[in-house]
N, C-alpha and C. Protein backbone atom coordinates (compact mmCIF):
# COMPACT_ATOMS: atom_id res chain seq x y z
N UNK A 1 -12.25 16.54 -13.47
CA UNK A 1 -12.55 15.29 -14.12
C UNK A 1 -13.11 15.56 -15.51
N UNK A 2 -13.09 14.80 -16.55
CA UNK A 2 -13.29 14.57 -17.86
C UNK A 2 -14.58 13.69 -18.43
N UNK A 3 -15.37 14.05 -18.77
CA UNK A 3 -15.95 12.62 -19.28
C UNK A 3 -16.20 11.84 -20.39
N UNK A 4 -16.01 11.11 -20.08
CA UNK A 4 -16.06 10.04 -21.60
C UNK A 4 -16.81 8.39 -21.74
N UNK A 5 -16.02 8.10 -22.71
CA UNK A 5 -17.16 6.64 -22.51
C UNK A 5 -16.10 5.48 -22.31
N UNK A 6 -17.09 4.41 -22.10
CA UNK A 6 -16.37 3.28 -21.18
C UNK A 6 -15.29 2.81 -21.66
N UNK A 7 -14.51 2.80 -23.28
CA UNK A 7 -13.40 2.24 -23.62
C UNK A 7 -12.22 3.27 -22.59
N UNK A 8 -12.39 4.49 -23.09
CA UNK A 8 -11.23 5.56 -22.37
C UNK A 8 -11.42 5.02 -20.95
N UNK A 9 -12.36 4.86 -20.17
CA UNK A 9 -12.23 4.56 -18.76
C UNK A 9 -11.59 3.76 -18.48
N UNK A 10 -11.68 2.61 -19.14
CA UNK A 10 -11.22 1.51 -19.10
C UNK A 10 -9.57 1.03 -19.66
N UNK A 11 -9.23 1.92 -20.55
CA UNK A 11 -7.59 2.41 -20.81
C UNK A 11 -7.10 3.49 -20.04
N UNK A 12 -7.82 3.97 -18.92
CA UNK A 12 -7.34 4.86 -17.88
C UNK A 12 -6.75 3.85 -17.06
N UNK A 13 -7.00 2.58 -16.92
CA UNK A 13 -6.86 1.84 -15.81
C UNK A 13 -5.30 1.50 -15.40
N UNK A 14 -4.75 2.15 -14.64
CA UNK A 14 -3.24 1.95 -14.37
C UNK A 14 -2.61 3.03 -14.11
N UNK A 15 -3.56 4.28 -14.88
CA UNK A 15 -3.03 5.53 -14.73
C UNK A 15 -2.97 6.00 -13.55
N UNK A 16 -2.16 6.83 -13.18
CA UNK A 16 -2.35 7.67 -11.72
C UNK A 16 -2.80 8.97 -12.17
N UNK A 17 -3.75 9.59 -11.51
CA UNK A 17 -4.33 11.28 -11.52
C UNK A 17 -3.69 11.61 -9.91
N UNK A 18 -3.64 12.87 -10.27
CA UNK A 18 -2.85 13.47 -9.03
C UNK A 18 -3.73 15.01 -8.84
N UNK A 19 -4.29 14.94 -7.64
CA UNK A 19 -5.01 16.37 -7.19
C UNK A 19 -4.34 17.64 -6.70
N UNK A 20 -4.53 18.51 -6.83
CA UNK A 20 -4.24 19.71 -6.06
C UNK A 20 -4.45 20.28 -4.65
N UNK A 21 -3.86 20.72 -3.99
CA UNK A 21 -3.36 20.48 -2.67
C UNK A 21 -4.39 21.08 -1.79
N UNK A 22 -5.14 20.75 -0.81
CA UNK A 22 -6.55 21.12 -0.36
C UNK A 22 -5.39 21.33 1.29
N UNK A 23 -5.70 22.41 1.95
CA UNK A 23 -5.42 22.53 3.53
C UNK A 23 -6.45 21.84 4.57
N UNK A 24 -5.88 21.08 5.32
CA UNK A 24 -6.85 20.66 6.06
C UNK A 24 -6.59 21.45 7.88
N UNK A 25 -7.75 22.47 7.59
CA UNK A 25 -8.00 23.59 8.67
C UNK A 25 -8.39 23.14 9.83
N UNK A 26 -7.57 23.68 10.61
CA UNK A 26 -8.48 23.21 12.49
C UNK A 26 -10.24 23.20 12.42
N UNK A 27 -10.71 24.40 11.26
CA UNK A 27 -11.78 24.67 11.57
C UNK A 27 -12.34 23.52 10.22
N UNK A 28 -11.80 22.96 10.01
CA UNK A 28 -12.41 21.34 8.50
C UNK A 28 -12.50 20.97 9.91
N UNK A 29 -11.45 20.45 10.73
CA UNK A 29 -11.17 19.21 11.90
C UNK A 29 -12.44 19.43 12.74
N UNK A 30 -12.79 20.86 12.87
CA UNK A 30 -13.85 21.51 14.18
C UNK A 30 -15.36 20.75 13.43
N UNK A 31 -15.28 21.24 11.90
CA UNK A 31 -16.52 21.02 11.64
C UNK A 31 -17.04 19.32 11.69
N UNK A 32 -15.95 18.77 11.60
CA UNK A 32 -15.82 17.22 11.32
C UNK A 32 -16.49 16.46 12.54
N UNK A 33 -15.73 17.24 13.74
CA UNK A 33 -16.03 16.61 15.00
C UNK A 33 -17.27 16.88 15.27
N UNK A 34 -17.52 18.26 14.90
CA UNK A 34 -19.44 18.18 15.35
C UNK A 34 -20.39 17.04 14.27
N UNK A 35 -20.05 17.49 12.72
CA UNK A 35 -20.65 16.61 12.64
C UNK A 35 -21.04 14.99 12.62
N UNK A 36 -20.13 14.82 13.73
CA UNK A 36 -19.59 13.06 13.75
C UNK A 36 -20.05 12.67 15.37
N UNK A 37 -19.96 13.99 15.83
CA UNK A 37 -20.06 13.66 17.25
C UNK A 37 -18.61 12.94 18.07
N UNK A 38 -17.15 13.23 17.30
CA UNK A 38 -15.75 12.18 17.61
C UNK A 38 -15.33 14.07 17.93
N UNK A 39 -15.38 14.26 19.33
CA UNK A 39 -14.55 15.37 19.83
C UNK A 39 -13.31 15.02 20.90
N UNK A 40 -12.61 14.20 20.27
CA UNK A 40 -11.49 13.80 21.00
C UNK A 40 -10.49 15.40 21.20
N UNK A 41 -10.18 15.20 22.05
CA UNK A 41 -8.90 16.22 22.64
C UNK A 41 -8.04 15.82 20.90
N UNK A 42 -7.24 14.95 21.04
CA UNK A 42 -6.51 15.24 19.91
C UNK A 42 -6.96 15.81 18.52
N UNK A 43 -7.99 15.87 18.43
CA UNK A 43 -8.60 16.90 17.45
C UNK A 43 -9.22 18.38 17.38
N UNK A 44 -8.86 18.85 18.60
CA UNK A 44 -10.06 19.46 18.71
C UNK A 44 -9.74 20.83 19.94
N UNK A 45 -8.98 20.02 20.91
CA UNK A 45 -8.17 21.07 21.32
C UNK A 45 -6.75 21.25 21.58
N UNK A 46 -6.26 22.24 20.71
CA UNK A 46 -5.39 22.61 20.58
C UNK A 46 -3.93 22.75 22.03
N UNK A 47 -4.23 23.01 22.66
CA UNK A 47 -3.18 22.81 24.05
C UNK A 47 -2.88 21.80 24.69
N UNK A 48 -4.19 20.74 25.08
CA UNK A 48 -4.13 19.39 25.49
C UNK A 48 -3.50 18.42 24.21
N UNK A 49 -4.10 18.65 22.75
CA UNK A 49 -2.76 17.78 21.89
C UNK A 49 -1.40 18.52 21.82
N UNK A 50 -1.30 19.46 21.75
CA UNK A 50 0.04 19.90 22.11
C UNK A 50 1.20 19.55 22.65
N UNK A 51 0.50 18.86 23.66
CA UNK A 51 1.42 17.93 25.22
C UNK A 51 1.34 16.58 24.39
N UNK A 52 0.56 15.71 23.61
CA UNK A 52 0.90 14.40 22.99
C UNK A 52 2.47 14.36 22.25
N UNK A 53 2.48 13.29 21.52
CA UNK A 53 3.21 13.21 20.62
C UNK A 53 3.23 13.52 19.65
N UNK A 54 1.83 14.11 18.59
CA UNK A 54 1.61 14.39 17.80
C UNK A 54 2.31 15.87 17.73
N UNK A 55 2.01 16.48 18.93
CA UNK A 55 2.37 17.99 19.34
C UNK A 55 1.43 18.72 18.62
N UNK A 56 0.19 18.77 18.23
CA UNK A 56 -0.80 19.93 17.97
C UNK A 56 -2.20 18.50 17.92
N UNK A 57 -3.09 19.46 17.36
CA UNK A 57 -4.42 18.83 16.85
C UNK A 57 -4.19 18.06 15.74
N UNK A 58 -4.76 16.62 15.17
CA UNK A 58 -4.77 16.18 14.05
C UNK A 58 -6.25 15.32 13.51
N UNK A 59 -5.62 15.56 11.75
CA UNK A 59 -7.55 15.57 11.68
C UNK A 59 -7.75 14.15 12.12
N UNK A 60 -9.13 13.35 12.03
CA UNK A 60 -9.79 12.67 12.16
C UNK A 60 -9.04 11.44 10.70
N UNK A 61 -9.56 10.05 11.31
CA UNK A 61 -8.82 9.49 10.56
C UNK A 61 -9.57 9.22 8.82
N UNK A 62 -10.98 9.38 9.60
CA UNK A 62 -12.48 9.30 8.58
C UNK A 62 -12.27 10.74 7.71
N UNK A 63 -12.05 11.71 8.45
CA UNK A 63 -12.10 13.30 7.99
C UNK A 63 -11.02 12.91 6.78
N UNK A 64 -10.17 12.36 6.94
CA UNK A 64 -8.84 12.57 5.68
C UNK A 64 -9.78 11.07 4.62
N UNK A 65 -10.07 9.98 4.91
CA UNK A 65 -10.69 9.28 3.90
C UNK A 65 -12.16 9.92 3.28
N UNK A 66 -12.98 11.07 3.63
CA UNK A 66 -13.95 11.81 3.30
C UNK A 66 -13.63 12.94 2.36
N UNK A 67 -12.45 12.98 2.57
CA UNK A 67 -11.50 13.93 1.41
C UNK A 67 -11.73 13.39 0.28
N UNK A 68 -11.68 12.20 -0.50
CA UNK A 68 -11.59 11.54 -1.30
C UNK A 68 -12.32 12.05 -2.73
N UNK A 69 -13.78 12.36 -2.66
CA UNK A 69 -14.31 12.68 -3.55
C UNK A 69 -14.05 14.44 -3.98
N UNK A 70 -13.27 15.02 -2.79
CA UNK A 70 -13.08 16.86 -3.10
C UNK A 70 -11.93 16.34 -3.59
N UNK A 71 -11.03 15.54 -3.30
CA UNK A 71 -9.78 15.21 -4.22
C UNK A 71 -9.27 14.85 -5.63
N UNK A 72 -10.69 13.84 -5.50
CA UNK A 72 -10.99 13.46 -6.79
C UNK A 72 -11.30 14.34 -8.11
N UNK A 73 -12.12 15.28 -7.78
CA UNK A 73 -13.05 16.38 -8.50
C UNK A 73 -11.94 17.03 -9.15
N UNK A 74 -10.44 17.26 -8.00
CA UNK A 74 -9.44 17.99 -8.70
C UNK A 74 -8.78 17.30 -9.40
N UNK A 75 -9.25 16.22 -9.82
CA UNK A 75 -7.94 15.68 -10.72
C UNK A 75 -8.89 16.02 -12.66
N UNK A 76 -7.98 15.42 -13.47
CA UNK A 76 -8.59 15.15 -14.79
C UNK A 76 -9.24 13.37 -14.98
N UNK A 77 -9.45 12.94 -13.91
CA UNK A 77 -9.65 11.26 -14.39
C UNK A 77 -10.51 11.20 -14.58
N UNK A 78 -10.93 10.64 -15.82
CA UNK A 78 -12.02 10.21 -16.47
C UNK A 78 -12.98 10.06 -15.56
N UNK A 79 -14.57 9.95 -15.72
CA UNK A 79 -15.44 9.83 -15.31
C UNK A 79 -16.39 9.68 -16.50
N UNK A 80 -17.57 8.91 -16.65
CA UNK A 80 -18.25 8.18 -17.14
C UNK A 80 -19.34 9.03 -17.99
N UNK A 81 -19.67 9.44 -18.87
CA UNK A 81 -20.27 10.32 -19.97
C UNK A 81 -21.56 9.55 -19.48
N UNK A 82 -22.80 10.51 -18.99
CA UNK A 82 -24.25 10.21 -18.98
C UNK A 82 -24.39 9.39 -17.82
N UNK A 83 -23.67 9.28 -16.62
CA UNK A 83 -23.57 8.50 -15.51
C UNK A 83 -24.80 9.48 -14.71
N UNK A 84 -25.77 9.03 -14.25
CA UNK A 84 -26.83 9.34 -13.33
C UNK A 84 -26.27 9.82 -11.50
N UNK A 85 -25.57 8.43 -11.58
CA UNK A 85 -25.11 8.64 -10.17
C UNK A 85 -23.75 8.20 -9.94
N UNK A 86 -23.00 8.19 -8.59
CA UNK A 86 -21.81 6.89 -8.30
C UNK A 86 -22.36 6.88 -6.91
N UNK A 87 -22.36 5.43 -6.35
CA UNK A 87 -22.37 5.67 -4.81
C UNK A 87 -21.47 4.66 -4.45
N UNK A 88 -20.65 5.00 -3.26
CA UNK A 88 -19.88 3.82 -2.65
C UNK A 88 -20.60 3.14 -2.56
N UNK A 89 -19.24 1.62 -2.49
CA UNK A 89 -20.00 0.34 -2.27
C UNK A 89 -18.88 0.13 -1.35
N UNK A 90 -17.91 0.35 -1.22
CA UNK A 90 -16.76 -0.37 0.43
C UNK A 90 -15.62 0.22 -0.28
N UNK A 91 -15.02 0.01 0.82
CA UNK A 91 -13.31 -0.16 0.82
C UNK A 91 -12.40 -1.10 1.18
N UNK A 92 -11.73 -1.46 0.79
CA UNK A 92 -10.67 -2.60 0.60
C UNK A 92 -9.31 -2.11 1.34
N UNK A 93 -8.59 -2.54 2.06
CA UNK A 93 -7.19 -2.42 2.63
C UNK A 93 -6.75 -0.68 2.87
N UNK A 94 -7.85 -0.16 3.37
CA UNK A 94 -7.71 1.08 4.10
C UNK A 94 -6.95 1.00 5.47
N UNK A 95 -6.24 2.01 5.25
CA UNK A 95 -5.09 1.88 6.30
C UNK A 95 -4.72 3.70 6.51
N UNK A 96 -4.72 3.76 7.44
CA UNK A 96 -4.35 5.28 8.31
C UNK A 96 -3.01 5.03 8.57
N UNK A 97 -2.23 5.44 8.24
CA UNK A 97 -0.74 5.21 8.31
C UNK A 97 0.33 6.63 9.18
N UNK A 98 -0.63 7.84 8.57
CA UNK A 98 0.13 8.90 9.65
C UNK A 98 -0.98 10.12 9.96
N UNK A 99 -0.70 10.18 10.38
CA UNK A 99 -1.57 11.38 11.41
C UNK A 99 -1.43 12.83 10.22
N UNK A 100 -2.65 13.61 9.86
CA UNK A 100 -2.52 14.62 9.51
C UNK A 100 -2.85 15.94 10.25
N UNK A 101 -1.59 16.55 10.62
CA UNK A 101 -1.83 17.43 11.44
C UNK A 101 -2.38 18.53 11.23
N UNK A 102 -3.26 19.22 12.09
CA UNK A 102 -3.90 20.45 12.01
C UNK A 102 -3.24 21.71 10.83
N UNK A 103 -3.70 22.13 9.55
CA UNK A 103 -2.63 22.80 8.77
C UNK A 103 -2.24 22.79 7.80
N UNK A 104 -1.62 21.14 7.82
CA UNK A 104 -1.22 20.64 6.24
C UNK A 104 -1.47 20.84 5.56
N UNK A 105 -1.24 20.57 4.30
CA UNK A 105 -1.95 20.14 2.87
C UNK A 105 -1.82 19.21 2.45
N UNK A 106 -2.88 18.28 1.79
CA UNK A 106 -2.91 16.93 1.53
C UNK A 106 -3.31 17.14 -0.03
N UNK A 107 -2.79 16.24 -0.87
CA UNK A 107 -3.20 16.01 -1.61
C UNK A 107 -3.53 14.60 -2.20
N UNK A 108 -4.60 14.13 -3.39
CA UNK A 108 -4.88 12.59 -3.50
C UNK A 108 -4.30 12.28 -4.83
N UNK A 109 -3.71 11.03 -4.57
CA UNK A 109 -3.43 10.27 -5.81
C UNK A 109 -4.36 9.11 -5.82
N UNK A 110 -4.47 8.74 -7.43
CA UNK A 110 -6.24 7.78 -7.48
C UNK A 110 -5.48 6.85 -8.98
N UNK A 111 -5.42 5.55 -8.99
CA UNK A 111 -5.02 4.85 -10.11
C UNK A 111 -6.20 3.90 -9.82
N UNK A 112 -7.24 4.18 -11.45
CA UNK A 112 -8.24 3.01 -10.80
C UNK A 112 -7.77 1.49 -11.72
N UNK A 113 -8.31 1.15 -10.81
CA UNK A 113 -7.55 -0.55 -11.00
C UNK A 113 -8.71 -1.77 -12.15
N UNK A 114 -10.01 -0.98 -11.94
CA UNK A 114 -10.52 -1.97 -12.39
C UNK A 114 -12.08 -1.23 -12.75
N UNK A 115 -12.64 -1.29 -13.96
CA UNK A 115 -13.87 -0.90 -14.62
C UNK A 115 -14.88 -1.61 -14.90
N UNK A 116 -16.11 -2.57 -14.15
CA UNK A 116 -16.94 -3.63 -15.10
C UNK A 116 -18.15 -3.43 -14.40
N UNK A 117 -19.03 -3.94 -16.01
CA UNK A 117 -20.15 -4.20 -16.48
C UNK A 117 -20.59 -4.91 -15.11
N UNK A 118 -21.52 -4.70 -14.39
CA UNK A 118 -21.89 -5.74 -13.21
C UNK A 118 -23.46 -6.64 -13.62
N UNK A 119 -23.94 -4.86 -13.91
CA UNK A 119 -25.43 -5.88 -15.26
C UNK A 119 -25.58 -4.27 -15.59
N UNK A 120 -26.83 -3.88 -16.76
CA UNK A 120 -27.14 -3.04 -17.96
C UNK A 120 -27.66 -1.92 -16.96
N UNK A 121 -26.67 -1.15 -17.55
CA UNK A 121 -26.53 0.14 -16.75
C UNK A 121 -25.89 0.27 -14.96
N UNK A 122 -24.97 -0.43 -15.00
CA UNK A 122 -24.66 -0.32 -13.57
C UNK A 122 -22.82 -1.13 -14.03
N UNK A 123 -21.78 -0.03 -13.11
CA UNK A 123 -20.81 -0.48 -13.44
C UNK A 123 -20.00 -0.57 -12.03
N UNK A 124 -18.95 -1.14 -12.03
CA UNK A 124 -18.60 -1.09 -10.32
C UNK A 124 -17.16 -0.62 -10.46
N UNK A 125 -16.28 0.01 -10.12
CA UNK A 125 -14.69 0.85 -10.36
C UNK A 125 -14.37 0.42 -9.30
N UNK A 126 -12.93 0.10 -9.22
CA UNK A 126 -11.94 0.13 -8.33
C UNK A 126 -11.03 0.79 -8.19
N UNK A 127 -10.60 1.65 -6.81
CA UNK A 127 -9.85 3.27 -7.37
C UNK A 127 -8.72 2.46 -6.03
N UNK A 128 -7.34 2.68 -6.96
CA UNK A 128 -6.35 2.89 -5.76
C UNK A 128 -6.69 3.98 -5.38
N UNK A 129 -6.47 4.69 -3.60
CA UNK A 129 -6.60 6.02 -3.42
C UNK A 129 -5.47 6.32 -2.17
N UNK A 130 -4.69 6.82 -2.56
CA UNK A 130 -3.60 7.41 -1.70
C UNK A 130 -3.44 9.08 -1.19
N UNK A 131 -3.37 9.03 0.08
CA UNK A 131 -3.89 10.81 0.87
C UNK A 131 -2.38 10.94 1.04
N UNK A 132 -1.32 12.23 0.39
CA UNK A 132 0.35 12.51 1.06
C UNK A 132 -0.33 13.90 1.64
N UNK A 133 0.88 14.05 2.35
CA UNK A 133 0.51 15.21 3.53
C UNK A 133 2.04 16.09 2.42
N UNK A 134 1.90 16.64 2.83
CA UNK A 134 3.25 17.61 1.67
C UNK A 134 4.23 17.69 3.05
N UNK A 135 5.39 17.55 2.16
CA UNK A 135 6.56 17.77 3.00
C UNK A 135 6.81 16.87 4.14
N UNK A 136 6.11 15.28 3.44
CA UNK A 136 6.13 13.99 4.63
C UNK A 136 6.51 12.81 3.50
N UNK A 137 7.38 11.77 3.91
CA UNK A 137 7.54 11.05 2.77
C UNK A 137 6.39 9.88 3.12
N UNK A 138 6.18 9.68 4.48
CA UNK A 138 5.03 8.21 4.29
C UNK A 138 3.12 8.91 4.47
N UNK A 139 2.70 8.32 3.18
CA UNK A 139 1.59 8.93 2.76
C UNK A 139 0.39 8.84 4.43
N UNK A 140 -0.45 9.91 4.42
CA UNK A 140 -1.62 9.72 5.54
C UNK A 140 -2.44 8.24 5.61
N UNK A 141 -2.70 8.39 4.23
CA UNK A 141 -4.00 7.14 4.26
C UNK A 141 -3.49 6.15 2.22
N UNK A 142 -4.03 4.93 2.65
CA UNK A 142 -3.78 4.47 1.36
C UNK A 142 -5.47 3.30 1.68
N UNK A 143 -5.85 3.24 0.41
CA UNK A 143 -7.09 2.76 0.47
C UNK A 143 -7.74 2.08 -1.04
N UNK A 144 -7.99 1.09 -1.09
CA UNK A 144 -8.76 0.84 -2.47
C UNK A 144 -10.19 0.63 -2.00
N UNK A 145 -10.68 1.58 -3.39
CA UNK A 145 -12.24 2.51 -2.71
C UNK A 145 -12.60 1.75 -4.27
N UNK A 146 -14.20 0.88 -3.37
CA UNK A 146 -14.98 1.01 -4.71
C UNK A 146 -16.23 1.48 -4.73
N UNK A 147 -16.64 1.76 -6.36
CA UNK A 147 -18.12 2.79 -6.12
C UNK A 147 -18.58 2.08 -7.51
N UNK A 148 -20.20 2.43 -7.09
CA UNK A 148 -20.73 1.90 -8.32
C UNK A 148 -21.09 2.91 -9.19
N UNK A 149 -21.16 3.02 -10.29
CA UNK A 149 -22.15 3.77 -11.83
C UNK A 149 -22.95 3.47 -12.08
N UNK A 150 -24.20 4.68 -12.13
CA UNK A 150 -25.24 4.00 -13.42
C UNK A 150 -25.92 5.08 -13.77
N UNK A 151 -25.93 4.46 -15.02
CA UNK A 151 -26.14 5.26 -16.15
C UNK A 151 -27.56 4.81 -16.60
């Protein structure tokens, strides 16, 4: 990511950034489940998902939307010159669409949609955010994520 000030952010808006391809490891999936306390068989052990439909382990549906910000980091999209913090504020029309299996590589695409002033020093973004699994044409997860700024 890049940083700059609020006009460039704000003429970013439409753009797509595209990340570099992160593996998502049985042992990401292992660590996920402990720390979530979600140790479903289909995540987790390997022989019993095997026999599903999925045919192996696949991550968590939270584990692939928690990706988001290591995804982000890899792209060049702007980010906010002298910003203190960002913290989520929700998500909008998040949808798990395919299973990412134990292995893959995922990578994120992020077009943010929308940049504003909410009051002095605090800004609120709207990020399209789309998770593809490589070598799958219908993406894992598609989601509009918003977070706040302040500076």
């Amino acid at each position: 990511m890049t940083t700059t000030g609020i006009d460039a952010i704000q003429q970013s808006i439409g753009t797509e950034y595209v990340s570099d391809w992160v593996e998502v490891s049985q042992d990401m999936i292992d660590r996920f489940a402990a720390a979530t306390g979600d140790h479903q068989f289909i995540h987790v052990d390997p022989a019993a998902a095997a026999l599903t439909p999925f045919g192996g382990t696949i991550a968590h549906g939270f584990l692939t939307l928690s990706l988001m910000p290591m995804l982000m980091a890899k792209t060049d999209m702007p980010r906010l010159a002298g910003a203190r913090m960002g913290v989520n504020y929700g998500g909008d029309k998040v949808r798990f669409l395919t299973p990412v299996p134990s292995g893959a590589r995922v990578r994120g695409r992020f077009v943010p949609l929308s940049f504003t002033e909410k009051r002095p020093g605090q800004y609120q973004q709207s990020t399209q955010f789309t998770v593809e699994i490589e070598g799958k044409e219908k993406p894992a997860l598609v989601a509009e994520w918003i977070s706040q700024v302040f500076v």
